[in-house]
Protein backbone atom coordinates (compact mmCIF):
# COMPACT_ATOMS: atom_id res chain seq x y z
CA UNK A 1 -12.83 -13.96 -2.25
CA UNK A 2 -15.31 -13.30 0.68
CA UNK A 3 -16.44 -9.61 1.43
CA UNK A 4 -14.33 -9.40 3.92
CA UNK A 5 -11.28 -9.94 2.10
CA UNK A 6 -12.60 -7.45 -0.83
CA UNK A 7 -12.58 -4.68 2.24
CA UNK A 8 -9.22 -5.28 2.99
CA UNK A 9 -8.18 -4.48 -0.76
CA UNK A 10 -10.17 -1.50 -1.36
CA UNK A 11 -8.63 0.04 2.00
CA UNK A 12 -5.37 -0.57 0.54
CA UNK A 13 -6.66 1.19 -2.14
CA UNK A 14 -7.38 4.31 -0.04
CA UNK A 15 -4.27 4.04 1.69
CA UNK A 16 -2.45 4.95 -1.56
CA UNK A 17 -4.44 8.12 -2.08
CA UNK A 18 -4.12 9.11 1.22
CA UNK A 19 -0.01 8.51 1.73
CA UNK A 20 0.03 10.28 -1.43
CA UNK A 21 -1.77 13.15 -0.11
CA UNK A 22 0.28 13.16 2.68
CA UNK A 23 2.72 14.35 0.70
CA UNK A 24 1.47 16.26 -2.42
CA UNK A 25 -1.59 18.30 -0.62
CA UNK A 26 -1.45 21.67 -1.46
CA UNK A 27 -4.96 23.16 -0.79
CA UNK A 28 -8.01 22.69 1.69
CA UNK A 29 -9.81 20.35 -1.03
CA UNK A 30 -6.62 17.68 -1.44
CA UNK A 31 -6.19 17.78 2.16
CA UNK A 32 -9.45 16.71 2.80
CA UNK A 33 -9.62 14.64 0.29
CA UNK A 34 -6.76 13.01 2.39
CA UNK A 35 -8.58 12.92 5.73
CA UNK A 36 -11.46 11.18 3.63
CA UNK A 37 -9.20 8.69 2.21
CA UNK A 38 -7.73 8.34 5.87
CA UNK A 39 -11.11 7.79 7.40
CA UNK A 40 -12.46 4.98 4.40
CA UNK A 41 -9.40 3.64 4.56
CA UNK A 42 -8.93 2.65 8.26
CA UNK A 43 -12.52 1.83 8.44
CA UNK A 44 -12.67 -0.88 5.84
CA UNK A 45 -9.71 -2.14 7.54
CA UNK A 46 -11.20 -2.13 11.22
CA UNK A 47 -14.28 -4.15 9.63
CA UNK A 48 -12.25 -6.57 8.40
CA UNK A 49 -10.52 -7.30 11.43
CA UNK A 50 -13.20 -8.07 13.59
CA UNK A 51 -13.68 -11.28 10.98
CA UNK A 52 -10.27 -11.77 9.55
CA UNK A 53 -7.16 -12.70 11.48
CA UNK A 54 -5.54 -8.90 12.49
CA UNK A 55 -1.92 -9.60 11.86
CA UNK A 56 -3.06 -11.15 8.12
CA UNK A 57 -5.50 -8.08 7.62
CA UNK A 58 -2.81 -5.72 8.29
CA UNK A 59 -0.36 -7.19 6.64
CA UNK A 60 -2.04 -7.33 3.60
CA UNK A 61 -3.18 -4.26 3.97
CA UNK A 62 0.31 -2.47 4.07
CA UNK A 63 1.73 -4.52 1.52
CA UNK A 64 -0.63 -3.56 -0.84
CA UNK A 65 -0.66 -0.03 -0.08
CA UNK A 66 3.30 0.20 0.02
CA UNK A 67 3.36 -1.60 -3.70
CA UNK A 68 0.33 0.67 -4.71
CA UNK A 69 1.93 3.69 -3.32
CA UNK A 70 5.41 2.92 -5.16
CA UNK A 71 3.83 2.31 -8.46
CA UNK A 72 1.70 5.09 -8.61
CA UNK A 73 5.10 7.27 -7.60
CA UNK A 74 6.85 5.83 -10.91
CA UNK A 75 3.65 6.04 -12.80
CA UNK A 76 2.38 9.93 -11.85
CA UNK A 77 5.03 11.36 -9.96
CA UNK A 78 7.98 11.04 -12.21
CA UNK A 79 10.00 9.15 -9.43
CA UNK A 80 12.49 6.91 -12.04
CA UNK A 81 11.93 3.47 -12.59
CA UNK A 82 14.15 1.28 -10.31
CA UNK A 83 14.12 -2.30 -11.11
CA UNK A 84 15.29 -3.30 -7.52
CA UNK A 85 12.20 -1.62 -6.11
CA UNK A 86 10.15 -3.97 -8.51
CA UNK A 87 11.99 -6.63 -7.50
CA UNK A 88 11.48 -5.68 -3.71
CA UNK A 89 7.96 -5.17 -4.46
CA UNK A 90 7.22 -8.24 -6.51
CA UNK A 91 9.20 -10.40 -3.23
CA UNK A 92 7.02 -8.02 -0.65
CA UNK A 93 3.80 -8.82 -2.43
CA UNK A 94 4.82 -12.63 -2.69
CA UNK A 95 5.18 -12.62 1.13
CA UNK A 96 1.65 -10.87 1.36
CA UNK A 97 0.17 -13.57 -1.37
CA UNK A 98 1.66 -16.48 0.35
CA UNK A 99 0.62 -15.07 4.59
CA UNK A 100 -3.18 -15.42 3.27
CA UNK A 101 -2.55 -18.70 1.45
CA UNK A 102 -1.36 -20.16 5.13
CA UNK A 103 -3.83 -18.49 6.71
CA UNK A 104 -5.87 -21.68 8.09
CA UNK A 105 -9.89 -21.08 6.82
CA UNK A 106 -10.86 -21.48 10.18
CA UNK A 107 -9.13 -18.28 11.76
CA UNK A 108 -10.73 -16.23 8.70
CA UNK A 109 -14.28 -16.41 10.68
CA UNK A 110 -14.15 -16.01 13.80
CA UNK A 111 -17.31 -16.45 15.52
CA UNK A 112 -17.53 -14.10 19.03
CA UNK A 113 -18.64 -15.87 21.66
């Protein structure tokens, strides 16, 4: 996995912290923890798409960040377990998985002219 690619998964990363925030931010310090996670998050995925293919960055990049953002619901939110969101989430991340497979090498670098 090229650096690139590794930028697109740590935004998604961010992007759970900061949905999450958008939600459960109480005070000054989680909501700008929030605008932090915002800002890291959106910039890692920027820099990725000026080498990656956009519509593959992005929709890796909410894929992983919905299925991050559900689990971590379940796991420190008590939201109940729902085995039809896992199975939407294991189909959603399968789609994800499978849009970088087909996505041809050569599109991955694009060289500006």
């Amino acid at each position: 996995m090229n650096k690139d690619w590794m930028k697109v998964f740590i935004a998604a990363f961010f992007e759970v912290f900061w949905v999450i925030g958008l939600k459960h931010a109480d005070s000054g310090l989680e909501w700008f923890g929030t605008v932090i996670a915002i800002v890291v998050s959106f910039y890692l995925m920027i820099m990725a798409g000026e080498k990656l293919p956009v519509g593959t960055v992005y929709a890796v990049f909410v894929g992983m960040g919905t299925a991050g953002t559900v689990l971590s619901e379940m796991l420190f939110f008590d939201v109940p377990f729902d085995p039809a969101k896992i199975a939407m989430i294991v189909i959603l991340l399968a789609g994800v998985i499978g849009l970088k497979l087909v996505t041809d090498n050569d599109d991955e670098e694009r060289v500006d002219a």
